[in-house]
Protein backbone atom coordinates (compact mmCIF):
# COMPACT_ATOMS: atom_id res chain seq x y z
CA UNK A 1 115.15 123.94 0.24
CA UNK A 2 112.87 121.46 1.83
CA UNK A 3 114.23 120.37 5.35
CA UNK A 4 113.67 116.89 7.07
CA UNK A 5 110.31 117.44 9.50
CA UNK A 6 112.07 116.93 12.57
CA UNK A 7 113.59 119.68 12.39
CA UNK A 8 110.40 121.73 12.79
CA UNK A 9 110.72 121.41 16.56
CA UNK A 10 113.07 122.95 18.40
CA UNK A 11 113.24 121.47 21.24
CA UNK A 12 114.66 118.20 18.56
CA UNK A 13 117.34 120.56 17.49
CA UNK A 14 118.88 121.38 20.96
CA UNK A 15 119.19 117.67 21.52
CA UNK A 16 120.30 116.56 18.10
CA UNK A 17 122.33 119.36 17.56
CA UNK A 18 124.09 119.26 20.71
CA UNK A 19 124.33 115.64 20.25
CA UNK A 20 126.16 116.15 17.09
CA UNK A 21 129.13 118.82 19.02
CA UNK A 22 129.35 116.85 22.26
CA UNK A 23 130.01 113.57 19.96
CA UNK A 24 133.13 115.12 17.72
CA UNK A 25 134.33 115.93 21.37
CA UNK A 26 134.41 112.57 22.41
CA UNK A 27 135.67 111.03 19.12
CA UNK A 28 138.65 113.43 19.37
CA UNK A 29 139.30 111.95 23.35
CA UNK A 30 138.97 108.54 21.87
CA UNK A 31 141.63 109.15 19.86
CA UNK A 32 144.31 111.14 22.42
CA UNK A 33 142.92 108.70 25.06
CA UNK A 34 144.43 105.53 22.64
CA UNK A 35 147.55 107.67 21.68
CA UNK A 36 148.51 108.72 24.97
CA UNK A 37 148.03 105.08 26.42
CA UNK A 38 150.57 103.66 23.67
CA UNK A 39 152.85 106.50 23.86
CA UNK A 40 153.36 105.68 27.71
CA UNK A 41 152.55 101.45 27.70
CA UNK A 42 154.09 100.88 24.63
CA UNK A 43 151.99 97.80 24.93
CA UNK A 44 148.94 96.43 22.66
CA UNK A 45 147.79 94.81 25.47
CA UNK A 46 147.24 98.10 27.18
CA UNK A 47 144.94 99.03 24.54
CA UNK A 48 143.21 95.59 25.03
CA UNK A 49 142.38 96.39 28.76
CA UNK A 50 141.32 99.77 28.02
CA UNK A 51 138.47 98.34 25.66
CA UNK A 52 137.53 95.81 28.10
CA UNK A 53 137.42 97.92 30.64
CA UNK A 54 134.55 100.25 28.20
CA UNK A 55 133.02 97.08 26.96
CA UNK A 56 132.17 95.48 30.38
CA UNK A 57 129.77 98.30 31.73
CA UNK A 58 127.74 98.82 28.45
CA UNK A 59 127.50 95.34 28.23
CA UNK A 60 125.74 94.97 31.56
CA UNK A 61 124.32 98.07 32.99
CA UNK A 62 121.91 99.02 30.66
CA UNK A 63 120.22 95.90 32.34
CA UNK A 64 119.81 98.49 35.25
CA UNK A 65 120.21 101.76 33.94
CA UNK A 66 117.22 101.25 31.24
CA UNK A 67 114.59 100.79 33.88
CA UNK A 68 115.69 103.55 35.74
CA UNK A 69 115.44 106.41 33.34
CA UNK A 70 111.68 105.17 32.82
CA UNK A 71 111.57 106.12 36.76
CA UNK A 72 113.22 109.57 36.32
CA UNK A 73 112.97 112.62 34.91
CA UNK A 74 114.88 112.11 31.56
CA UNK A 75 115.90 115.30 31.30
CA UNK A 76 117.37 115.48 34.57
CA UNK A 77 119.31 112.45 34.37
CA UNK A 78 120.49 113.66 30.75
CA UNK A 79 121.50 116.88 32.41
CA UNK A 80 123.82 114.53 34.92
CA UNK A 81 125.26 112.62 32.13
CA UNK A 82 126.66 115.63 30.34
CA UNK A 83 127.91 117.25 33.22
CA UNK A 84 129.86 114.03 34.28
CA UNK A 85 131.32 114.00 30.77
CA UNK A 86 132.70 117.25 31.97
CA UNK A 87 133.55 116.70 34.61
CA UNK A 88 135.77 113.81 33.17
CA UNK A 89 137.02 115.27 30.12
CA UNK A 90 138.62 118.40 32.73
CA UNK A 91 140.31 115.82 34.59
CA UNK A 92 141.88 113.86 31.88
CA UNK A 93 142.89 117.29 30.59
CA UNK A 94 144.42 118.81 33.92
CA UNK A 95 146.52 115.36 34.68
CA UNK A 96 147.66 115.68 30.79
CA UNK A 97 148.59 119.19 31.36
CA UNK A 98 150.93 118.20 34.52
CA UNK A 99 151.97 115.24 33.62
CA UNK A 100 150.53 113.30 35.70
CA UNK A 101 148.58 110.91 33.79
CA UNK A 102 148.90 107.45 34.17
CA UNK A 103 146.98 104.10 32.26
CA UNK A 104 144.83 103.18 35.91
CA UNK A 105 143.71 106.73 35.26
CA UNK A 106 142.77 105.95 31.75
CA UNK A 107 141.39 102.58 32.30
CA UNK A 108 139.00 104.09 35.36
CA UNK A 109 137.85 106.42 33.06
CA UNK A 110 137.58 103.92 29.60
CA UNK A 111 134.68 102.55 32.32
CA UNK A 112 133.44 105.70 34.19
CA UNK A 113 132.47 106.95 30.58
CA UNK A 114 131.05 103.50 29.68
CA UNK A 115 129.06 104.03 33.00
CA UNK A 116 127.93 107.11 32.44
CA UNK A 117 126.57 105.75 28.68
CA UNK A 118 124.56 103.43 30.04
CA UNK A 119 122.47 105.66 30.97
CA UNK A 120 122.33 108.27 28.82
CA UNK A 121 121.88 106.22 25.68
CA UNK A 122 118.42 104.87 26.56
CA UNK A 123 117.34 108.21 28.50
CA UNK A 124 118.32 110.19 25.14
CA UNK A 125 116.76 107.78 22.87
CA UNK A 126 113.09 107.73 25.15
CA UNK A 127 113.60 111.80 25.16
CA UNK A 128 114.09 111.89 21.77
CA UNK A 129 110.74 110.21 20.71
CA UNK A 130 109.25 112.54 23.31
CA UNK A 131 110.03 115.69 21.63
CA UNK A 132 108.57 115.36 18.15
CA UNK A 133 104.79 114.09 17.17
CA UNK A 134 104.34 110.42 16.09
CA UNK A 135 103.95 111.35 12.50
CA UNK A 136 107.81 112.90 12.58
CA UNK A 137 109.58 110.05 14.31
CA UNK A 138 110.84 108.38 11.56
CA UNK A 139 112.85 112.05 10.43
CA UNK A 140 114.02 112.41 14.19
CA UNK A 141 115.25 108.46 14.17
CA UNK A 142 117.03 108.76 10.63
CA UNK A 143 118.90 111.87 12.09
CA UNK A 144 119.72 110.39 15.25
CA UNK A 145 121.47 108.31 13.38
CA UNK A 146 123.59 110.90 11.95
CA UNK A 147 125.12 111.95 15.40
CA UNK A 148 127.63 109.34 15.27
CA UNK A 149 128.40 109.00 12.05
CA UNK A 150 129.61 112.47 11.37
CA UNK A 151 131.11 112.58 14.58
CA UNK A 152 133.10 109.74 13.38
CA UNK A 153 134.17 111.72 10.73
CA UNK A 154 134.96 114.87 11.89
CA UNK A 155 136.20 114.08 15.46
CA UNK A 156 139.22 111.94 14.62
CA UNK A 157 140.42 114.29 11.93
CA UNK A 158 139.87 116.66 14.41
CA UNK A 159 142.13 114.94 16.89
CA UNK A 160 144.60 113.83 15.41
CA UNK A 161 145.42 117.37 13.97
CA UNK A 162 145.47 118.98 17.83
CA UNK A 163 147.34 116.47 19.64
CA UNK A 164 150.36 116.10 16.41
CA UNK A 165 150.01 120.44 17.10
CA UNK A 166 149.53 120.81 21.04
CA UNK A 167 149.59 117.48 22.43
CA UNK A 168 146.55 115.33 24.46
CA UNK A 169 145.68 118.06 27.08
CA UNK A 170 143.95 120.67 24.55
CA UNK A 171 142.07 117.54 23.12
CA UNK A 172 140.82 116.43 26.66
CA UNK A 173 139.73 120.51 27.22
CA UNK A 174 138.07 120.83 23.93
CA UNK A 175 135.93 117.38 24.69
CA UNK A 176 135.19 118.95 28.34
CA UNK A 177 134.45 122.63 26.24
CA UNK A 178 131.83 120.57 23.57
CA UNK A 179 130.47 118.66 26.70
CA UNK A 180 129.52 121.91 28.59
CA UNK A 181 127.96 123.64 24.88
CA UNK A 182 125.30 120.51 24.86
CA UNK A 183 124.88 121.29 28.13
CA UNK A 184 123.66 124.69 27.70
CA UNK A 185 121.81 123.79 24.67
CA UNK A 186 119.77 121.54 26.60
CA UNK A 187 118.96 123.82 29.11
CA UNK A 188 115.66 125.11 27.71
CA UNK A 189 114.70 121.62 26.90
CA UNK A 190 115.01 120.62 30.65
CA UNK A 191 113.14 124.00 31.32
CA UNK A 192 110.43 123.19 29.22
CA UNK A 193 110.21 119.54 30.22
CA UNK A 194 109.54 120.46 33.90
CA UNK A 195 106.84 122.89 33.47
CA UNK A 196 103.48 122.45 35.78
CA UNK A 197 101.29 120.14 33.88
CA UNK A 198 98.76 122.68 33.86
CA UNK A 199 100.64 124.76 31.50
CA UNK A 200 101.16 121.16 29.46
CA UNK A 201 97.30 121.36 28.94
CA UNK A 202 97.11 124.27 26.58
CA UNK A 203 99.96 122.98 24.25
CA UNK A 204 98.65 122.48 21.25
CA UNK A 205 98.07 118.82 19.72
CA UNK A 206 100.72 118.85 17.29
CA UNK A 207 103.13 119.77 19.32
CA UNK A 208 106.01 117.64 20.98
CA UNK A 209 105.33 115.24 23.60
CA UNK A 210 106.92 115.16 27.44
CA UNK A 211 107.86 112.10 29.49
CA UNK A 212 106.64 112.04 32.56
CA UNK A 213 108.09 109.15 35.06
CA UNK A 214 105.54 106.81 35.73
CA UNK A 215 105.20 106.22 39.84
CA UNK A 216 106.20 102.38 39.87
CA UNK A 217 109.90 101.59 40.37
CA UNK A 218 111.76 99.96 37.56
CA UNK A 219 112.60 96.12 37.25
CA UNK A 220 116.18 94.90 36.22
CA UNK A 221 114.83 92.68 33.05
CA UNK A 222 111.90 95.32 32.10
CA UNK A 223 113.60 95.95 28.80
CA UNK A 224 114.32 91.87 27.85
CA UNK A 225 110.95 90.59 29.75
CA UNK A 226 108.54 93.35 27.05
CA UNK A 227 110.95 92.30 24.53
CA UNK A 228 109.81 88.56 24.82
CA UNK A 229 106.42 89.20 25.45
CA UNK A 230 106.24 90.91 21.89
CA UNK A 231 107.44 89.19 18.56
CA UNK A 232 107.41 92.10 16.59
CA UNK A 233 110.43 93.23 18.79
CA UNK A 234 112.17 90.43 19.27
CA UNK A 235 112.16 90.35 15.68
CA UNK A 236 113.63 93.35 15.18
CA UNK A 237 115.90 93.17 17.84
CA UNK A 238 117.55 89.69 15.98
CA UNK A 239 117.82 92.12 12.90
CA UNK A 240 119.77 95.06 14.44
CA UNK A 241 121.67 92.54 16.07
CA UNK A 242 122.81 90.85 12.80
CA UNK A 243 123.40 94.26 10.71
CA UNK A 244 125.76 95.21 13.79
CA UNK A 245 127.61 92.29 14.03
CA UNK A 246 128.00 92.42 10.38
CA UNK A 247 129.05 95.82 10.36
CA UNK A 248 131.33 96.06 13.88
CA UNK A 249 132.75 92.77 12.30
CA UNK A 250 133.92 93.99 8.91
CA UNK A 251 135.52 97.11 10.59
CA UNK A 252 137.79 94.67 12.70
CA UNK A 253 138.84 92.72 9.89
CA UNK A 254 139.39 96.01 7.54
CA UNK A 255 143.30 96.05 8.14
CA UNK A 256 143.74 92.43 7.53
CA UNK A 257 142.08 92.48 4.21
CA UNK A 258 143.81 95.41 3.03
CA UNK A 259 147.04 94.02 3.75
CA UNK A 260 146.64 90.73 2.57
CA UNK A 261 144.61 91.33 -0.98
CA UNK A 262 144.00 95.22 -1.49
CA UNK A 263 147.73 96.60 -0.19
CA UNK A 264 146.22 99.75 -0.39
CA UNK A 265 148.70 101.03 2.75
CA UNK A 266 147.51 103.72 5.54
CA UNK A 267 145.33 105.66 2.79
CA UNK A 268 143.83 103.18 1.37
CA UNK A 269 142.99 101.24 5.39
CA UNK A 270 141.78 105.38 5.80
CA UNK A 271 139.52 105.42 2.77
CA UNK A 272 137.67 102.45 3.76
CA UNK A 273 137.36 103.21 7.37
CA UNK A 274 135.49 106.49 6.34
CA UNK A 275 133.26 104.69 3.75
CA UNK A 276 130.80 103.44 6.17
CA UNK A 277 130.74 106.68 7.91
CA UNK A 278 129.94 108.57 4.98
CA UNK A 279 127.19 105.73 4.36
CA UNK A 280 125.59 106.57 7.19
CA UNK A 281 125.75 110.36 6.88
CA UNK A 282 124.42 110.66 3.61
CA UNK A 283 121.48 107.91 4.50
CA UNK A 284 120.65 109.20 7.59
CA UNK A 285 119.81 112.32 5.76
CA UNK A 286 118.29 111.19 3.26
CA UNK A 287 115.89 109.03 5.00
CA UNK A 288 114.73 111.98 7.28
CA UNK A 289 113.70 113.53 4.69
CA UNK A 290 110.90 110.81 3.67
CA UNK A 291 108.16 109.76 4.63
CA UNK A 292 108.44 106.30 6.83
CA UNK A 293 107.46 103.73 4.39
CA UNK A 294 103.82 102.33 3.82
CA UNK A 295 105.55 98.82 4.47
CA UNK A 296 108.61 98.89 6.73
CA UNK A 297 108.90 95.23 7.02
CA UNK A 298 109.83 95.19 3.35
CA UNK A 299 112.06 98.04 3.59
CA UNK A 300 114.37 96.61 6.01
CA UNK A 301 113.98 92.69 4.14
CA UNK A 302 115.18 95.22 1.12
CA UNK A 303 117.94 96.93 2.77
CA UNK A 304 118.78 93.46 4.28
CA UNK A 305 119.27 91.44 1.37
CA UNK A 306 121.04 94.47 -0.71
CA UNK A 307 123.35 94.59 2.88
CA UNK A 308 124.29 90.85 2.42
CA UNK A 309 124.90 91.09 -1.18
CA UNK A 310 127.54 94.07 -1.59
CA UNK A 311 129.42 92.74 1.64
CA UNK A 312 129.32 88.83 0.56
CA UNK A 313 130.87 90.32 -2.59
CA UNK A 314 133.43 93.16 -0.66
CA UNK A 315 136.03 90.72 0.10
CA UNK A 316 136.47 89.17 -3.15
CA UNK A 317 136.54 92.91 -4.84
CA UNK A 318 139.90 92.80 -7.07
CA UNK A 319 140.62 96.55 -7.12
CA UNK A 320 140.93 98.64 -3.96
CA UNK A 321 138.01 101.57 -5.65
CA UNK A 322 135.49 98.48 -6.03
CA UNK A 323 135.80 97.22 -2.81
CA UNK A 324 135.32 101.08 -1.39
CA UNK A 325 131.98 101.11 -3.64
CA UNK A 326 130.39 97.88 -1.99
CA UNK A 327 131.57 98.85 1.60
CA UNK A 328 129.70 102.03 1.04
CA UNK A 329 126.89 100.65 -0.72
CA UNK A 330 126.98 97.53 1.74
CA UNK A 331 127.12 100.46 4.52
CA UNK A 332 123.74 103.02 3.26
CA UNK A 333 121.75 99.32 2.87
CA UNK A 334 122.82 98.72 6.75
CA UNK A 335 122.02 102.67 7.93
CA UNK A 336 118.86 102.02 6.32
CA UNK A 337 117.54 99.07 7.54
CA UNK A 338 118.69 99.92 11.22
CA UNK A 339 116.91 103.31 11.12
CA UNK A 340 113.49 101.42 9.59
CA UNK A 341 114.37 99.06 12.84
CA UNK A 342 114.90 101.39 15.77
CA UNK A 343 111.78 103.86 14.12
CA UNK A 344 109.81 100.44 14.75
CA UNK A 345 110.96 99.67 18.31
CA UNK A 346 110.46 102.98 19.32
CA UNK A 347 106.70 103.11 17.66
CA UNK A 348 106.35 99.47 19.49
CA UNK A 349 107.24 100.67 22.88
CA UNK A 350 105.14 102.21 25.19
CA UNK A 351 106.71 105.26 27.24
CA UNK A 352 106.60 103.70 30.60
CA UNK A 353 109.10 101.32 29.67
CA UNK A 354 111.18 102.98 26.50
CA UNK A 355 113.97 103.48 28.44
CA UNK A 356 114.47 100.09 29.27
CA UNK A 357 113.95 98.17 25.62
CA UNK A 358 116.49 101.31 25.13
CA UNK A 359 119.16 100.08 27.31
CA UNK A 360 118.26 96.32 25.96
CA UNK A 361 118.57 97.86 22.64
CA UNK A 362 122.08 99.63 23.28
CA UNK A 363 122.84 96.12 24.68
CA UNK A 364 122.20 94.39 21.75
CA UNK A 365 123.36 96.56 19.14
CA UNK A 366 127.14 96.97 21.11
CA UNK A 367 127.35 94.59 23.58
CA UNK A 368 126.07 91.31 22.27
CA UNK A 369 127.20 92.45 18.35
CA UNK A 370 130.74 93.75 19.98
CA UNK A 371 131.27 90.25 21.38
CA UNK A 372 129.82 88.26 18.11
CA UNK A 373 131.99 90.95 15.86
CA UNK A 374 134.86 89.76 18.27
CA UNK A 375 134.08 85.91 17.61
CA UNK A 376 134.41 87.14 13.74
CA UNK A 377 138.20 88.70 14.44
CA UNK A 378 138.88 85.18 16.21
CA UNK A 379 137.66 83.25 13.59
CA UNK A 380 139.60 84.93 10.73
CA UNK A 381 142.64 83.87 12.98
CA UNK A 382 142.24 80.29 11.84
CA UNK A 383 139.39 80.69 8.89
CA UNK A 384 140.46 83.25 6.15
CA UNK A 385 138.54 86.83 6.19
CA UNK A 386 136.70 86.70 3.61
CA UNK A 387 135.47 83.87 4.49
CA UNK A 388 134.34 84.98 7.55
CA UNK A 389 132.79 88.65 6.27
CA UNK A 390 131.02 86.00 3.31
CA UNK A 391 129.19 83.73 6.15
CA UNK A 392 128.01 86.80 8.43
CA UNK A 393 126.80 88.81 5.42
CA UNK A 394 125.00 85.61 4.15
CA UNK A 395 123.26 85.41 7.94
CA UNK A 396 122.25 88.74 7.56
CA UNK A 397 120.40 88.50 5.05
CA UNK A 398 118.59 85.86 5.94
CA UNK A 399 117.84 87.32 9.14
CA UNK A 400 116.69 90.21 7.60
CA UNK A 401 113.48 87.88 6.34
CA UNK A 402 111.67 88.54 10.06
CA UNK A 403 111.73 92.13 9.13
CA UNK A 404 109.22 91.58 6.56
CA UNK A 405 106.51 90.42 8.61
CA UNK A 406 106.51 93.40 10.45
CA UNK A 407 103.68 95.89 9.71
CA UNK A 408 103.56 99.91 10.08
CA UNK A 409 102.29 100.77 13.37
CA UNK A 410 99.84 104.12 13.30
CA UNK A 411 100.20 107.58 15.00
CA UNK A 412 96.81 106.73 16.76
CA UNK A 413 97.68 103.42 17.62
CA UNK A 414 100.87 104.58 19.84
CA UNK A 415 100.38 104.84 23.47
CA UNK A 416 98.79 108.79 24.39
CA UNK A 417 101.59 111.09 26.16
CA UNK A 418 101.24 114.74 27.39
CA UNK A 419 102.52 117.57 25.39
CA UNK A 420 104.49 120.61 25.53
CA UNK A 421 104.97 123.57 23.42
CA UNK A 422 107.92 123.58 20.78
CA UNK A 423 109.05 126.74 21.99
């Protein structure tokens, strides 16, 4: 059975698979995290402060946070951002466990974790394209993308099973328990990644490529000032936004469109809540298996347009089955085009500042789309749904016209980095 190339280097598969068991571990704390707080508010509103209180620090420290993991070892400060996840997850559990947990506690750590992935999420993604050759990027992006949308799938199940069985504290351990197996698995990478650039010298040409920190310090705006000075980004930056909005946006409204034309009840709110999930899983799979396109820029205007089409025509589905069909097929043309988009930024980006057009990326795809999919919730409050869904979809796919201009960047064209031995 032919496997996606990516997965030809090990050092990949500590990170992605570890990835992959430290996210079901947080999905399941997402979800005792937002039962417990109910269960001892009793209050919406309390669930309301919680997300601001996440929202706020991945909005704006990735500002900082970017730049700085272009100054440090990545591997290092990846190392850090695992074991605080730890570290976090034991508390939660412990004050479960007596009974001592209170909402401050939970709001403090709603923005301790946010904290904490500001600066993992652009240190992770600049590792990433450090660890496999140019040519394989695409097949390491496509099943990055994966990571979160099985986690999404498993982890609540997951959760919600435990804590109806043993209540929040063994959910809070088990997050803790899959934070400290990524750690381990990343071990060798960080071994690997700090060996004497003398021994870097005889790795052989195909193999992966380290990140070394270059020696000047970081700037607050390095991510947004490359971004401006380089079209191609910007352009793809104003497509991920608009594909994230769309899709962020459409998950808000999911409840009220169920209950007001579908009436499909808790299973049917469930089966469309996993559809773009399962999207994204299948896609991201997919795609890693193929080559990157010849013409990107036409991929994503593709994946765009077909995007904007199945979700202009999701809210006016009649049956409950059709409108699951063009959520999912609305959801694999989104997966798609984002993974053709963040394969570009990453082949765009030189290594000395990836991790900050990372954080300006993370920014961009949940902060500034988080706050436009919020706009969308607001706006269905006094403009119906559908309506709503219809307009964004529509702007999608128009945006995703500045895709198509954009043009497939070489292996030889990227900027050279030092290698190290797959292992």
């Amino acid at each position: 059975m032919m496997a996606p190339p990516a997965l030809r280097h090990p050092l990949f598969v500590r990170v992605w698979a570890g990835g992959i068991v430290s996210a079901v571990g947080t999905q399941m704390s997402n979800v005792g995290k937002a039962w417990v707080l109910y269960a001892i508010t009793g209050s919406a509103v309390a669930l309301g402060i919680e997300g601001l209180c996440f929202s706020l620090p991945i909005m704006l420290l990735p500002l900082l946070t970017g730049p700085l993991t272009d100054r440090l070892p990545r591997a290092a400060v990846l190392q850090t951002t695992m074991a605080a996840e730890a570290v976090l997850a034991t508390a939660l559990a412990a004050t479960a466990a007596t009974g001592t947990l209170r909402p401050w506690m939970l709001y403090l750590t709603a923005a301790l974790e946010a904290s904490r992935l500001a600066l993992d999420i652009p240190a992770r993604n600049a590792l990433i394209a450090g660890l496999v050759p140019a040519a394989d990027l695409h097949s390491a992006q496509s099943l990055s993308s994966v990571v979160y949308s099985s986690s999404a799938l498993i982890g609540p199940a997951l959760g919600g099973v435990l804590l109806a069985v043993a209540g929040p504290a063994p959910v809070f351990a088990l997050n803790a328990v899959s934070s400290l197996l990524a750690l381990i698995a990343f071990r060798p990478v960080s071994a690997r990644l700090r060996q004497p650039a003398t021994a870097k010298a005889t790795a052989p040409a195909t193999a992966p490529a380290t990140v070394d920190s270059p020696s000047r310090p970081p700037r607050l705006f390095d991510g947004a000032r490359f971004a401006g000075r380089n079209p191609a980004i910007l352009r793809l930056l104003v497509v991920l936004f608009s594909t994230s909005t769309l899709v962020i946006g459409t998950e808000t409204l999911l409840p009220v469109l169920d209950q007001t034309r579908w009436h499909g009840g808790p299973i049917g709110y469930g089966l469309l809540r996993m559809a773009p999930g399962i999207a994204a899983l299948v896609t991201g799979v997919f795609l890693s298996l193929r080559p990157q396109p010849a013409s990107p820029g036409r991929a994503i205007l593709l994946s765009g347009v077909v995007a904007g089409a199945a979700l202009v025509a999701f809210p006016l589905a009649p049956r409950l089955w059709i409108a699951f069909a063009l959520l999912a097929i609305g959801s694999v043309a989104v997966s798609a085009a984002q993974v053709f988009i963040l394969t570009g930024l990453q082949q765009r980006t030189p290594d000395r500042v990836r991790g900050a057009v990372g954080g300006f990326t993370a920014m961009t795809q949940s902060g500034f789309a988080g706050i436009a999919a919020a706009g969308m919730a607001l706006g269905a409050g006094g403009i119906p749904a559908p309506a709503v869904i219809i307009a964004v979809a529509a702007a999608t796919a128009a945006t995703a016209v500045l895709g198509n201009r954009l043009q497939r960047v070489a292996p030889q064209d990227a900027e050279p980095t030092s290698h190290a031995d797959a292992g």
